[in-house]
Each structure stands twice: as structure tokens, then as C-alpha cells.
Protein backbone atom coordinates (compact mmCIF):
# COMPACT_ATOMS: atom_id res chain seq x y z
CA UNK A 1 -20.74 25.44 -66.67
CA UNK A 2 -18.56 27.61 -64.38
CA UNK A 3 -17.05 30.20 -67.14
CA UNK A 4 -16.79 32.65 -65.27
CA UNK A 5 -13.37 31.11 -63.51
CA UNK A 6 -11.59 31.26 -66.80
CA UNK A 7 -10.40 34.94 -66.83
CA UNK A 8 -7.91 36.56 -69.00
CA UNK A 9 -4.98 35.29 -67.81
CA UNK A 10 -5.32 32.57 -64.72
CA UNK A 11 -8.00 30.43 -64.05
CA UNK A 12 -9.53 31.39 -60.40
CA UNK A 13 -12.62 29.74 -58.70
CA UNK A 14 -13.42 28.82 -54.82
CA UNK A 15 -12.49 25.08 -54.37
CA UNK A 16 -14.98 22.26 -53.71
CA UNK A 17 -17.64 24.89 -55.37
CA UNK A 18 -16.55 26.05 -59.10
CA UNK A 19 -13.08 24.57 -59.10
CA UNK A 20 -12.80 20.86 -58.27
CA UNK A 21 -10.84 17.65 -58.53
CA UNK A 22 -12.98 16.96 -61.70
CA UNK A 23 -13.06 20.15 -63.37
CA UNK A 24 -9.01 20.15 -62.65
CA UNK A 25 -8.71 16.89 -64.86
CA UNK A 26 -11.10 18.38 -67.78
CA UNK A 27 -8.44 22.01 -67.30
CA UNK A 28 -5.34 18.66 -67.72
CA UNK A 29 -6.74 17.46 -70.44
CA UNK A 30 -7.51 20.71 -71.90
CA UNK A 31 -4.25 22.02 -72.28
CA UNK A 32 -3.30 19.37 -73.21
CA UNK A 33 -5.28 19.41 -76.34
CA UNK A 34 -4.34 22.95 -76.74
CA UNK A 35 -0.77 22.11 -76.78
CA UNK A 36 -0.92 19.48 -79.44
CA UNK A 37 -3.01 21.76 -81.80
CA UNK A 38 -0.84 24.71 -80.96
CA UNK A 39 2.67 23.15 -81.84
CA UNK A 40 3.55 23.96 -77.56
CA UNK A 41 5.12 20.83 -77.58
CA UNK A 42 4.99 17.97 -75.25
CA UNK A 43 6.58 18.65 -72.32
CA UNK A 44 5.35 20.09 -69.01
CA UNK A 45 6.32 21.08 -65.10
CA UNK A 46 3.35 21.28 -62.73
CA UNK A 47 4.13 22.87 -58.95
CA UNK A 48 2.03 24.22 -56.41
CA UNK A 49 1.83 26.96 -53.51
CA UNK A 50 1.04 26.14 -50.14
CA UNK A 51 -2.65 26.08 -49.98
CA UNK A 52 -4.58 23.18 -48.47
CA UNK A 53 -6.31 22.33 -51.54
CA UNK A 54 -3.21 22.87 -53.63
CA UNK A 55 -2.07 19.05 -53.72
CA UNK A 56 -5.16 17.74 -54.46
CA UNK A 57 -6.01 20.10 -57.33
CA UNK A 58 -2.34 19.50 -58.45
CA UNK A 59 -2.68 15.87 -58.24
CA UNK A 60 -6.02 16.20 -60.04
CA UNK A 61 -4.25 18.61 -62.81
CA UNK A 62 -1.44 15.62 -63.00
CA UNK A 63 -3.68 12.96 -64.08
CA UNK A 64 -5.75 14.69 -67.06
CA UNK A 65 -2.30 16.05 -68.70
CA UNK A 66 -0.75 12.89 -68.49
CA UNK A 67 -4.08 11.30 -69.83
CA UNK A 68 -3.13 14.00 -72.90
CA UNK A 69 -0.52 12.37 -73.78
CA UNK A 70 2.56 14.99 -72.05
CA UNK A 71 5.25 14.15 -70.37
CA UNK A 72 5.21 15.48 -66.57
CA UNK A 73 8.27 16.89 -64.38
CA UNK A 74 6.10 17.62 -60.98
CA UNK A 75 8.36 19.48 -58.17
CA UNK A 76 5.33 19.76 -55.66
CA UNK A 77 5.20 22.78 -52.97
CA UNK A 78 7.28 25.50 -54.27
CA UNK A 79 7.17 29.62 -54.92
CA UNK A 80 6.40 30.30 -58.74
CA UNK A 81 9.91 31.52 -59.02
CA UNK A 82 11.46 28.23 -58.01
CA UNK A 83 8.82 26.31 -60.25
CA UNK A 84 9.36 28.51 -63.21
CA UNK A 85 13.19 28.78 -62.60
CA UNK A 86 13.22 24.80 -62.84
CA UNK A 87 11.03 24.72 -65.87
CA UNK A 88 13.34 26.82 -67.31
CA UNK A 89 16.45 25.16 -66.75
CA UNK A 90 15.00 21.44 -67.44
CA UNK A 91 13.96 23.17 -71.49
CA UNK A 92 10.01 22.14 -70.34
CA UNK A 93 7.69 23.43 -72.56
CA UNK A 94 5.33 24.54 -70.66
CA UNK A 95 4.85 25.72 -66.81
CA UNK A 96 1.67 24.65 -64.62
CA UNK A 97 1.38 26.85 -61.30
CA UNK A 98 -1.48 26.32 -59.25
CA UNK A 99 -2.75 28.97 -57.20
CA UNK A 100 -5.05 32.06 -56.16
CA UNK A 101 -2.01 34.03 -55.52
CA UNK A 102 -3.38 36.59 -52.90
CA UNK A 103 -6.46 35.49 -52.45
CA UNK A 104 -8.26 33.77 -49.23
CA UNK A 105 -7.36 30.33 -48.43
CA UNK A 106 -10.96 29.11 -49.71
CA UNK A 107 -10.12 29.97 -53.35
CA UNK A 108 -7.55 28.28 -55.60
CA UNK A 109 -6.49 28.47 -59.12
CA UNK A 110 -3.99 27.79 -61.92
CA UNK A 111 -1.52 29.83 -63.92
CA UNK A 112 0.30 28.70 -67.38
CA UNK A 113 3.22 30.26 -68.68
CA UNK A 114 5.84 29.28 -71.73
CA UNK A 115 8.87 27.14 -70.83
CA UNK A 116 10.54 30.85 -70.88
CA UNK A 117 8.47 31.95 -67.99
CA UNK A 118 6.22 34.30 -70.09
CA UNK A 119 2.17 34.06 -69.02
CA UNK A 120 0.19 32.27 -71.35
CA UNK A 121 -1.88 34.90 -73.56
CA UNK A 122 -5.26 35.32 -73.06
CA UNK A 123 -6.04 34.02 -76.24
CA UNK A 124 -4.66 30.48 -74.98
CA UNK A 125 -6.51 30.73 -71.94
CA UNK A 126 -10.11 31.07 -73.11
CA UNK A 127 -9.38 28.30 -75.63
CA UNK A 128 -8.78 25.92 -72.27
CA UNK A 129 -11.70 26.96 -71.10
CA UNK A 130 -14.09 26.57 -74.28
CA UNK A 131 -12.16 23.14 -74.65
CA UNK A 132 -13.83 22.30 -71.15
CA UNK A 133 -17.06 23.31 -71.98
CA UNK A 134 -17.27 21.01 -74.71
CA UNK A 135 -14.88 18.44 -73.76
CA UNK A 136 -17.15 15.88 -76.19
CA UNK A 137 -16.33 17.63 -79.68
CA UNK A 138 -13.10 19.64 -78.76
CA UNK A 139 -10.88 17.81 -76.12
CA UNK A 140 -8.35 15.08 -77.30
CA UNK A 141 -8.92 11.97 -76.57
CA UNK A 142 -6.99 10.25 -74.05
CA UNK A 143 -4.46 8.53 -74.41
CA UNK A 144 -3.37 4.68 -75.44
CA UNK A 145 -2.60 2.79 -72.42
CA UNK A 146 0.80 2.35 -73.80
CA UNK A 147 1.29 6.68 -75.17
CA UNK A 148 0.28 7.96 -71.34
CA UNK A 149 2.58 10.43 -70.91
CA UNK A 150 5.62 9.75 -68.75
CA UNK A 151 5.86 11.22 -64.49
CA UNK A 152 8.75 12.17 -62.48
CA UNK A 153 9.55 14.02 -59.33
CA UNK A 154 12.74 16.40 -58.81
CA UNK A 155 13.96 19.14 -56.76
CA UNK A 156 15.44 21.63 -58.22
CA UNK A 157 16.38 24.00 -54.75
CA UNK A 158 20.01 23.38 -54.83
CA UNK A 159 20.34 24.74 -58.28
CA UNK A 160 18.27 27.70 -57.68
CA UNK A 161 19.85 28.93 -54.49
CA UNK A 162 23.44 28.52 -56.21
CA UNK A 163 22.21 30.64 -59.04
CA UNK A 164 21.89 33.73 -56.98
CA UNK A 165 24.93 33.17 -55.17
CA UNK A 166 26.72 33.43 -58.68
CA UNK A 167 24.93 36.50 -59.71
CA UNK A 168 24.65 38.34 -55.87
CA UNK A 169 27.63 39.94 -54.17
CA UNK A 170 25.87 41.20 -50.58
CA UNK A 171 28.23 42.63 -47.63
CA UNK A 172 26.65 44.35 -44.21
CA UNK A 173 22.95 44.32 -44.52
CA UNK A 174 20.58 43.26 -42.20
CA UNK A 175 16.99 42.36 -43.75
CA UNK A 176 13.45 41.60 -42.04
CA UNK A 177 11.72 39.04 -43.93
CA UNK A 178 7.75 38.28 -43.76
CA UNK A 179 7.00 35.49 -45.48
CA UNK A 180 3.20 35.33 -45.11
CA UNK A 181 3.52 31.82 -44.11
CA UNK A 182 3.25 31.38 -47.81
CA UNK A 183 5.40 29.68 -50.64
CA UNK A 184 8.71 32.31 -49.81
CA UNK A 185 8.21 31.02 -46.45
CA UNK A 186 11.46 28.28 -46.42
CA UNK A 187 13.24 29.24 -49.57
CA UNK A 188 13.49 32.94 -48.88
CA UNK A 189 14.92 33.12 -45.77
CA UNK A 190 17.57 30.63 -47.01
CA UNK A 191 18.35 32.13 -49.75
CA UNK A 192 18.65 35.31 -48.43
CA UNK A 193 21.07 33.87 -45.33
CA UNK A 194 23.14 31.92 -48.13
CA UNK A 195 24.34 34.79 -49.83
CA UNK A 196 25.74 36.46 -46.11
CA UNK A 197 22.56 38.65 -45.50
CA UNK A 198 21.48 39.07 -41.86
CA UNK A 199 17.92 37.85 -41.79
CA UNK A 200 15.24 37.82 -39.59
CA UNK A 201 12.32 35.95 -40.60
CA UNK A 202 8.95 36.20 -39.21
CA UNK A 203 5.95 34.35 -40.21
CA UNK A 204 7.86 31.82 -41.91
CA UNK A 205 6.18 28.70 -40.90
CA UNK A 206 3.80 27.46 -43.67
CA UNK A 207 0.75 28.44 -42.81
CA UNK A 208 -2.26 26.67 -45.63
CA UNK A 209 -4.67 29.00 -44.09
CA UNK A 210 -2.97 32.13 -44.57
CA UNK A 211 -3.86 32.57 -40.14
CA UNK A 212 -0.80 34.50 -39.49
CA UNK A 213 -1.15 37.28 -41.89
CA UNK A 214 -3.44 37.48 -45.02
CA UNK A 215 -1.49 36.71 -48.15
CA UNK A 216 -2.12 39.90 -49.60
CA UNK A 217 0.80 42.16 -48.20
CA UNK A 218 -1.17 45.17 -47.81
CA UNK A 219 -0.14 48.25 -45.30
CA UNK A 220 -2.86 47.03 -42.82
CA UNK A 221 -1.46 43.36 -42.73
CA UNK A 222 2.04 44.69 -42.53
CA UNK A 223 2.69 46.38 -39.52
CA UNK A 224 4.38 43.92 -37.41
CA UNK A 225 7.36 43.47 -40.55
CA UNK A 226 7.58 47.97 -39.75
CA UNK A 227 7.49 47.56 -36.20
CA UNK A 228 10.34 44.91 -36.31
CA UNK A 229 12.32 46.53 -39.35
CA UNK A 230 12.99 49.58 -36.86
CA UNK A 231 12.85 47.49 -33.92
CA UNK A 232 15.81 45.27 -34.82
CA UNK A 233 17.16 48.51 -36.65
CA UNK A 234 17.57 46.47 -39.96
CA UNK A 235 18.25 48.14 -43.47
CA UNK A 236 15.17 47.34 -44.40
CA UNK A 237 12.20 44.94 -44.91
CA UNK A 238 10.57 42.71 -47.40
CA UNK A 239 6.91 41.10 -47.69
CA UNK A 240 5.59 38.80 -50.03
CA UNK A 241 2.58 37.49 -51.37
CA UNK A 242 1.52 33.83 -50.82
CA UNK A 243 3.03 32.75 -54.28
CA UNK A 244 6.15 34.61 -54.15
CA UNK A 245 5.35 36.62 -57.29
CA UNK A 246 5.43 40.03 -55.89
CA UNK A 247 7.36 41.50 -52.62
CA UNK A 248 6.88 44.81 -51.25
CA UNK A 249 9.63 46.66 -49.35
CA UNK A 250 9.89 48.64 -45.84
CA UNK A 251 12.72 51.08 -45.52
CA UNK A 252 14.52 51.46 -42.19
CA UNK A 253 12.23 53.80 -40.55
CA UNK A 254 9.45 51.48 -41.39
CA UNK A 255 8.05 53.61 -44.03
CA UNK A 256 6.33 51.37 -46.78
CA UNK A 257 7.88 51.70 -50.38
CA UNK A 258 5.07 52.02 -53.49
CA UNK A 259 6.31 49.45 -56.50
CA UNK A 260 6.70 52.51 -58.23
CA UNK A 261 9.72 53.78 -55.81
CA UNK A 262 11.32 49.86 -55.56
CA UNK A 263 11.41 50.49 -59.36
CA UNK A 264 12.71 53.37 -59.49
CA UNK A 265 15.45 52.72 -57.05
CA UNK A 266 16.55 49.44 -59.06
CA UNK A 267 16.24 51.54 -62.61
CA UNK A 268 18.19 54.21 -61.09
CA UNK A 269 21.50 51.44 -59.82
CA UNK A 270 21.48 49.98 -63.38
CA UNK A 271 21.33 53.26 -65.09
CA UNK A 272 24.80 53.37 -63.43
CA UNK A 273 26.29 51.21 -64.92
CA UNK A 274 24.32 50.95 -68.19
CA UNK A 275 23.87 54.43 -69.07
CA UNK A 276 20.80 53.84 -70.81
CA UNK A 277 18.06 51.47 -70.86
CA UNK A 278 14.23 50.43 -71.49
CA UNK A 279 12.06 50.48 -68.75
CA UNK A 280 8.63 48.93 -69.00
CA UNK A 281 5.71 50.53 -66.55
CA UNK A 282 1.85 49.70 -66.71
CA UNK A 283 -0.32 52.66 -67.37
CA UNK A 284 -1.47 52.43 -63.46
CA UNK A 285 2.11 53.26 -62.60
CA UNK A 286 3.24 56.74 -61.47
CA UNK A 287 4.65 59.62 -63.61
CA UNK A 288 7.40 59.64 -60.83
CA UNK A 289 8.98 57.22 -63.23
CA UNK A 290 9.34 58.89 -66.75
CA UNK A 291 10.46 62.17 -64.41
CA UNK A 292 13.14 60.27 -62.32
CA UNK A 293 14.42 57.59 -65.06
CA UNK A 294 14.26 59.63 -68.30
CA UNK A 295 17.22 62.62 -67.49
CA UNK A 296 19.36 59.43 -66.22
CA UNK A 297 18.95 58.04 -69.50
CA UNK A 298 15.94 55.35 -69.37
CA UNK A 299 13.33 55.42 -72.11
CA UNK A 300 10.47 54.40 -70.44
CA UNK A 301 7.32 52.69 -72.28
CA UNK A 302 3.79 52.14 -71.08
CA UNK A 303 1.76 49.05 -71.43
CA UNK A 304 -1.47 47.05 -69.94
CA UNK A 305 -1.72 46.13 -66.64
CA UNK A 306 -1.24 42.36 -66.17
CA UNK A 307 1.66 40.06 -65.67
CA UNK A 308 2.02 38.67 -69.21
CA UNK A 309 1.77 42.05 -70.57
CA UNK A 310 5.15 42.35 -68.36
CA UNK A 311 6.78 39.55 -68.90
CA UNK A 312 5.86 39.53 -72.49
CA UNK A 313 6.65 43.18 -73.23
CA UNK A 314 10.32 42.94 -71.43
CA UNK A 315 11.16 40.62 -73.45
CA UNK A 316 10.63 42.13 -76.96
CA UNK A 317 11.80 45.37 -75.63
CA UNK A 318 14.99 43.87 -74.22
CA UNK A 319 14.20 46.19 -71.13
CA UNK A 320 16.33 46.81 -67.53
CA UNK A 321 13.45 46.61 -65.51
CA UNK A 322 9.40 45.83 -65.74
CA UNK A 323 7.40 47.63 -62.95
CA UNK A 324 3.59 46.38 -61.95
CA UNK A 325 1.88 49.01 -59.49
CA UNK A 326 0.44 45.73 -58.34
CA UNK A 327 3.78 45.56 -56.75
CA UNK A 328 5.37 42.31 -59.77
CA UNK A 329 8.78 43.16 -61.05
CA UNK A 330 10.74 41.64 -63.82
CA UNK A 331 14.30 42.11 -64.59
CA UNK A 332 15.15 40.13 -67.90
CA UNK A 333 19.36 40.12 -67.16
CA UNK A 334 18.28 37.23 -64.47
CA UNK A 335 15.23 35.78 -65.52
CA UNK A 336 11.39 37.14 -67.69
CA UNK A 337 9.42 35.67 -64.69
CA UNK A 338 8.48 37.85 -61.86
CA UNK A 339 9.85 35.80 -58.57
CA UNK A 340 9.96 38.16 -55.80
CA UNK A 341 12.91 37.23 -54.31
CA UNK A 342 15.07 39.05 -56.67
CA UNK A 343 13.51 42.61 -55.32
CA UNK A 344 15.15 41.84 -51.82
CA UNK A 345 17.97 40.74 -53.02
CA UNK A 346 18.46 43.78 -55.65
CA UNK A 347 17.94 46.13 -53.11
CA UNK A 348 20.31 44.88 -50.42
CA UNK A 349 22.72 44.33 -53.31
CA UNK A 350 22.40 48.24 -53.66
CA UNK A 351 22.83 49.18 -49.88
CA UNK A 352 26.23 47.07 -50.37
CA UNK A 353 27.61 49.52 -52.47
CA UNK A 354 25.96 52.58 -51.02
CA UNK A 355 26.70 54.41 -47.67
CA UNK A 356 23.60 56.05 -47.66
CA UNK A 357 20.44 54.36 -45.82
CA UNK A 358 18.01 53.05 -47.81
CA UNK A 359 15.01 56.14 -45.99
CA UNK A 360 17.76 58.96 -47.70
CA UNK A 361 17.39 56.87 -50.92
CA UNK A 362 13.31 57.10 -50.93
CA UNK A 363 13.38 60.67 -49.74
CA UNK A 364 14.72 61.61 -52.99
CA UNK A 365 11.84 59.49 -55.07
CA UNK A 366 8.54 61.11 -54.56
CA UNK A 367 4.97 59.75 -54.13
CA UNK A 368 2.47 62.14 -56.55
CA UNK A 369 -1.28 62.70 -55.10
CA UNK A 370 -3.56 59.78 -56.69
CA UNK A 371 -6.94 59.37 -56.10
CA UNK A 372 -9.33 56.65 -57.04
CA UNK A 373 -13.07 57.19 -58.14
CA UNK A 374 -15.64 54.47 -58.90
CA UNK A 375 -18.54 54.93 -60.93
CA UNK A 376 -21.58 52.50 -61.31
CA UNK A 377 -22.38 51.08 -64.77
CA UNK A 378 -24.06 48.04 -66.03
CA UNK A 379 -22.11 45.34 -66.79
CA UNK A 380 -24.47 45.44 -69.79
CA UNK A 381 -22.46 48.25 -71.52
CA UNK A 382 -19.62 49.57 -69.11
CA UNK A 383 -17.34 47.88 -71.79
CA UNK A 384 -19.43 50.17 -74.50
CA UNK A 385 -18.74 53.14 -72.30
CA UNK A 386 -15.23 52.57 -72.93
CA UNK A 387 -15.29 52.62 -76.40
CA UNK A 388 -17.11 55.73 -76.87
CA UNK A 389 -14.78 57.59 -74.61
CA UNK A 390 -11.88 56.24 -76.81
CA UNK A 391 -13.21 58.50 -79.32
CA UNK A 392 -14.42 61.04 -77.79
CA UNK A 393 -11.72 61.74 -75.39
CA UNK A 394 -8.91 61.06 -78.59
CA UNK A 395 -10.71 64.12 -80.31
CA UNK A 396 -10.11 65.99 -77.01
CA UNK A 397 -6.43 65.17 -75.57
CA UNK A 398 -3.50 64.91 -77.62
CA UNK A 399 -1.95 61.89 -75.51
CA UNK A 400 -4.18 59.33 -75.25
CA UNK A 401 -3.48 55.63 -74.55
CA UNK A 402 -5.94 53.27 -75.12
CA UNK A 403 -3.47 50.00 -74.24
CA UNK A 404 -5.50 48.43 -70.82
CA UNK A 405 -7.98 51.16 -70.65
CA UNK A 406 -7.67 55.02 -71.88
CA UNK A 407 -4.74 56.81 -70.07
CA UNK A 408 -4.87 60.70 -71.03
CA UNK A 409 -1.35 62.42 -70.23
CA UNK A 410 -1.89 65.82 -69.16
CA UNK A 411 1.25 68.46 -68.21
CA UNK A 412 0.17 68.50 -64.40
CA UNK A 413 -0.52 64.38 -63.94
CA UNK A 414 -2.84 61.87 -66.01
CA UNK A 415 -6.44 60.03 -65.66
CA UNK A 416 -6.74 56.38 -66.12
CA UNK A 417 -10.46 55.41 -66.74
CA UNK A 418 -10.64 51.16 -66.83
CA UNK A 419 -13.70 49.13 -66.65
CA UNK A 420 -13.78 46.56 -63.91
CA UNK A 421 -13.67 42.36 -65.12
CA UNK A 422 -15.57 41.94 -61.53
CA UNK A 423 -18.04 44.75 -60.64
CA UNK A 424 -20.64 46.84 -62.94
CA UNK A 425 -18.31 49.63 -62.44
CA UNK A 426 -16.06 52.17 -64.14
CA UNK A 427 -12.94 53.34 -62.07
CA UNK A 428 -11.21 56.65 -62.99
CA UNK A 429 -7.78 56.90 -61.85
CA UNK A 430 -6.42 60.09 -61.45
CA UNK A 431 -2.78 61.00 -60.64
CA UNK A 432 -1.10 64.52 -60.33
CA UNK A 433 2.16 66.04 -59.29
CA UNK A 434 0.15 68.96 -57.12
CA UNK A 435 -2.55 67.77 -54.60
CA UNK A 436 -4.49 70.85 -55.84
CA UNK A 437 -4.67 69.89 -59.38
CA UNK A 438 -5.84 66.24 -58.52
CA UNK A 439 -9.70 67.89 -58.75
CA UNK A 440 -9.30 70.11 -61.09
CA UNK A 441 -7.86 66.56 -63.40
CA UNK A 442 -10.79 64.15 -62.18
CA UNK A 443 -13.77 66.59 -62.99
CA UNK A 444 -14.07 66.81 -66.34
CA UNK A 445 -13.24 62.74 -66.98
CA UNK A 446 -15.95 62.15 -64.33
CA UNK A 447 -17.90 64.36 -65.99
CA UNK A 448 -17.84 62.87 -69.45
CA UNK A 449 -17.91 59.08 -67.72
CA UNK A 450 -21.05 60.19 -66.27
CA UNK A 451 -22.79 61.54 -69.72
CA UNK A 452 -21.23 58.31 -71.79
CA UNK A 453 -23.76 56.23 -69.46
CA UNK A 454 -26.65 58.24 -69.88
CA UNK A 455 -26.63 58.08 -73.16
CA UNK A 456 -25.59 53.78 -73.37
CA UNK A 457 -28.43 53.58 -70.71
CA UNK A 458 -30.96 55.22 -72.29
């Protein structure tokens, strides 16, 4: 039994090894089940990014929820913010995305969220997965030949592209686009050209392998998009990753934005006009927020790292803006789903108004010293390790959050100590405003890291 693809919140394996065609069906007819018993309701849309196996796993996917019984809207090759925008506007219950995101062409995935666009909770997700294992006593059986659920195709591009041009007034700005040759790579760029912005796309033919650039828009795979951002003297650049669910931005001089500052920037326009507002950050995220955002009137709260966690958490907090260090961003007076496209489009929307470039705007939004440390631990009790240091380090530190790990607050930065779901390892994040006081922060948490394992290992 392959368990170990079912994670938290997607299901992720290497196709043709751990995820195939068959396991696919069982994950159909799976949710399926999980659905019925849950009350989710009966309705689905299933889309796909632009990965060679993507079809066939779809296809596969397809044939074991309609053998459940549910009714199937399938919109084939799409980003995840034109498949969730179209499950939201066709009242579907539930959204099928199949992917592996950022990952290497080899490996491929799936990702379920509500009808809302929310991620599925990881509750729901290991339930698919245990319903796999042990399809015989668990899974639903499939349907009558006359209760097979019903299938139909639609495209729902049109719609989406005239949404933005309701909600998007853009004037003078020039943007480089990289599309990854992944699922951005067609809708972007036309998008972004509808609503009267300049754009120059590059790597914008769909590429299944991922050849032109790797999907993960990284500063090492995303020099060309600086070279030509100052080359063509645009206003600035966008990348995305090769489901369109995060986009990472290049100011004019070619200098490449953290999520952090993107957020910041976007908190800082609707402040504006707002006054006040909730901002939702991940504990990974940088101080730089609560010290920007908070005098302008933002109340900022922390929570988990992980995309539900955002999407789930903006909505219930009725927030501005969601920032992921990861580089996904929600903003709930559009849509709960991250879809990248919106970052571009927010930030040229700001330059519009503004007659400052977009370099003085990041000048004024600093990047605090952060170091990352990684510290071997069995896999046996890393997760142990954590909870002693929840009590220890609570009877140390007066701000302690334990939400996705144990963030410690400290006046002069913070320390983020997370186990790793992948590796037998313990990573201490450590963040400060001074690059002197970053050692003087990580000692003492390495320290006590170090003497938790002793003492599980012994």
C-alpha cells in the first residue's frame, strides 16, 4: 500500500510508480464515498495542469467518481484558479485539481477543495486514503448501471477573463510575464493584455516537461524574467508556478520581491482605502509585517503554514489579505482560492494610481536577517521532540505559538522550530531585525533542540 502519498493536504506520488491509472480510480471512488457519508453533496468539477500524465490520471480520476455515483463537470487543462473559479460559479460541490504543483514533471498528484475554493482538511484527506486501503469494507459500492453519475465538458475562460475586467481598472504599465510553460502559460498573458496591460510573455508555450524553466520559480530559475524586466524597462515582472497557485514578483531593477514584501505592498493599498483590516500571515512569515501593517491600521494574525490553513482562516476572519512565505496569496474581496494571477494584476493595479516606481515602493519594505538551521532526529521521535519543547520552551518565553510548530516572539526577531513531514530532521528558523542578533536568537533554541534529543534518544 503506497500511504505515504496521502499527506496532509494533497495527495503526491511519482506516476507509473506509487500513483497510477488504478490507484486514481480507487482515490474516484474514494471520495466519492467520503462525500456521501460526509453530507459534501453530489456534485463535482475535475481539471488538470499541464503535465504529461495529467490527462490520463484525470481521465482515470473521472471514471471511479462517476462509478460513485457524482455528477461530473470536467473543464480539462486549466490553472487551479480558472478550475476553482468555474467550480465556484457553476455551485459544484466539490473541486478536483490534479497536480504536483512545483514539483518535477515525473511526479503528479491531486488536490480537493470545497465548492468555495477552501482546501479540503486534513482530516478529509486521510479518510480518502484509509478508504483506499481497504476499498473491500469501506469504499461504496459502485454504482447501478442506471445511478452512474452524469459527465459534461465546459469552458468556462470567457467568464473568467470578463470577471477581472469588471473588477481591474489598469492604465500605463508594462509587465514581463514568465509563465513556466505551465498552466498560466495561455490564460495569463491574455488576461493580463485584456485588461490594457503591456505584456511580454516569455516561456509561454506549454511545456509538459517543465524543459524551459523548472516549475518551481526560484531566484536561480528566474533570471532570464530579471534580465528582461530591466531589459525591456518594464514596471515590473511576474513568475508563476506550474499550477498557477502562487506568483512571485520582480521589481523594475530586477530585484526579486519576498511574498512577505508583495504582501505588504497589497495590505498597505487597501489600508488606504479601508482604514483597517485583518491580515492573515503563517508563522514562517516575516515580522516586517506586524511592523509595517499594524501603525496603518491592520491587525495582523498568525496561523499554520499550509494553503487550507489560508484559505480557511481568511475566511472566518473576514481578512484583506492572506500571505504564504511559500509565496500563495489570498484576497477574499475577489475570491478564498489562491490563483496567482490576481498578485500581477493587484500590483499593476497599484502602479496605476501611483507615480512612484514600483523599486521606491520595496525600498521602503525591508527584508530582516533569517537564517535556517537543520538538525538530525529520528523520524522515530522528532515529532516527540516537539512536544517536549512545547513545554519546556512555554515555561521559558512568554509568547509562544504552538499553531504549525512552536514560534517564540522575542523583542529583537523570533525562532520557528518545525519538524520536517519528509526528512528525520528538525529545522529551526530564526528571524531578526539586526544581523547581529540572528546568533545570539538561534543559540539557545539550538541548544535546547539538541538536549530534547538526547534525552528522546536515549
Amino acid at each position: 500500500m503506497t500511504s505515504h502519498i496521502f499527506r496532509a493536504y494533497d495527495i503526491r506520488g511519482v506516476f507509473g510508480e506509487d500513483l497510477t491509472p488504478e490507484m486514481m480510480l480507487k482515490i474516484g471512488r474514494s471520495l466519492a464515498t467520503l462525500m456521501d457519508k460526509e453530507g459534501l453533496g453530489d456534485t463535482i468539477l475535475v481539471a488538470h495542469d499541464v503535465r504529461g500524465s495529467s490527462q490520463l490520471l484525470s481521465g482515470a480520476f473521472l471514471a471511479g467518481v462517476l462509478a460513485g455515483g457524482l455528477d461530473v463537470t470536467w473543464t480539462g487543462s486549466s490553472s487551479i484558479g480558472l478550475a476553482a473559479f468555474s467550480g465556484l460559479v457553476l455551485k459544484r460541490d466539490v473541486i478536483a485539481y490534479v497536480t504536483a504543483s512545483h514539483l518535477p514533471p515525473e511526479w503528479n498528484g491531486i488536490k480537493f477543495y470545497s465548492g468555495k475554493g477552501i482546501g479540503f482538511s486534513a482530516d478529509y484527506n486521510m479518510k480518502i486514503g484509509e478508504t483506499v486501503a481497504d476499498d473491500a469494507s469501506l469504499m461504496k459500492k459502485s454504482a447501478a448501471w442506471d445511478a452512474v453519475g452524469v459527465f459534461d465538458t465546459i469552458s468556462m475562460e470567457e467568464e473568467y477573463t470578463r470577471y477581472f475586467e469588471s473588477k481591474f481598472d489598469i492604465n500605463g504599465v508594462k509587465v514581463v510575464m514568465d509563465c513556466g510553460g505551465g498552466s498560466m502559460s495561455t490564460i495569463a498573458p491574455h488576461i493580463s493584455r485584456k485588461l490594457k496591460i503591456k505584456t511580454y510573455s516569455i516561456f509561454s508555450n506549454v511545456d509538459p516537461n517543465f524543459s524551459q524553466r523548472a516549475s518551481e520559480p526560484t531566484r536561480k530559475s528566474l533570471k532570464i524574467l530579471m534580465e528582461h524586466t530591466k531589459k525591456l524597462d518594464a514596471d515590473f515582472g511576474v513568475a508563476f508556478d506550474g499550477d498557477g497557485d502562487r506568483g512571485v514578483i520582480v521589481d523594475d531593477t530586477g530585484r526579486l520581491l519576498t511574498p512577505e514584501q508583495t504582501g505588504i505592498l497589497i495590505a498597505k493599498d487597501m489600508l488606504k482605502d479601508k482604514g483597517s483590516g485583518m491580515v492573515v500571515a503563517n508563522v514562517e512569515c516575516s515580522r516586517a509585517i506586524e511592523d509595517i501593517l499594524e501603525p496603518l491600521g491592520a491587525k495582523v494574525l498568525r496561523i499554520p503554514v499550509g494553503h487550507t490553513f489560508l484559505t480557511l482562516e481568511a475566511d472566518r476572519q473576514n481578512a484583506m489579505v492572506g500571505i504564504e512565505s511559500s509565496g500563495h496569496m489570498v484576497m477574499p474581496e475577489y475570491f478564498l482560492f489562491d490563483d496567482a494571477i490576481l498578485i500581477p494584476l493587484k500590483i499593476a493595479e497599484i502602479l496605476s494610481k501611483s507615480r512612484n516606481k514600483l523599486s521606491e515602493m520595496v525600498d521602503e519594505v525591508p527584508i530582516y536577517p533569517k537564517e535556517r538551521i537543520d538538525i538530525d532526529c529520528s523520524d522515530g521521535y522528532k515529532f516527540k521532540v516537539i512536544d517536549s519543547l512545547k513545554v519546556s520552551l512555554a515555561e521559558k518565553y512568554d509568547d509562544v505559538n504552538t499553531f504549525g510548530g512552536i514560534r517564540v516572539d522575542l523583542d529583537e526577531g523570533w525562532a520557528l522550530i518545525r519538524a520536517s513531514n519528509t526528512s528525520p530532521t528538525i529545522r529551526l528558523t530564526v528571524e531578526a531585525r539586526r544581523e547581529e542578533d540572528i546568533e545570539a536568537i538561534a543559540e539557545p533554541f539550538t541548544k535546547e533542540i539538541k538536549d530534547k534529543i538526547k534525552e528522546e534518544g536515549k
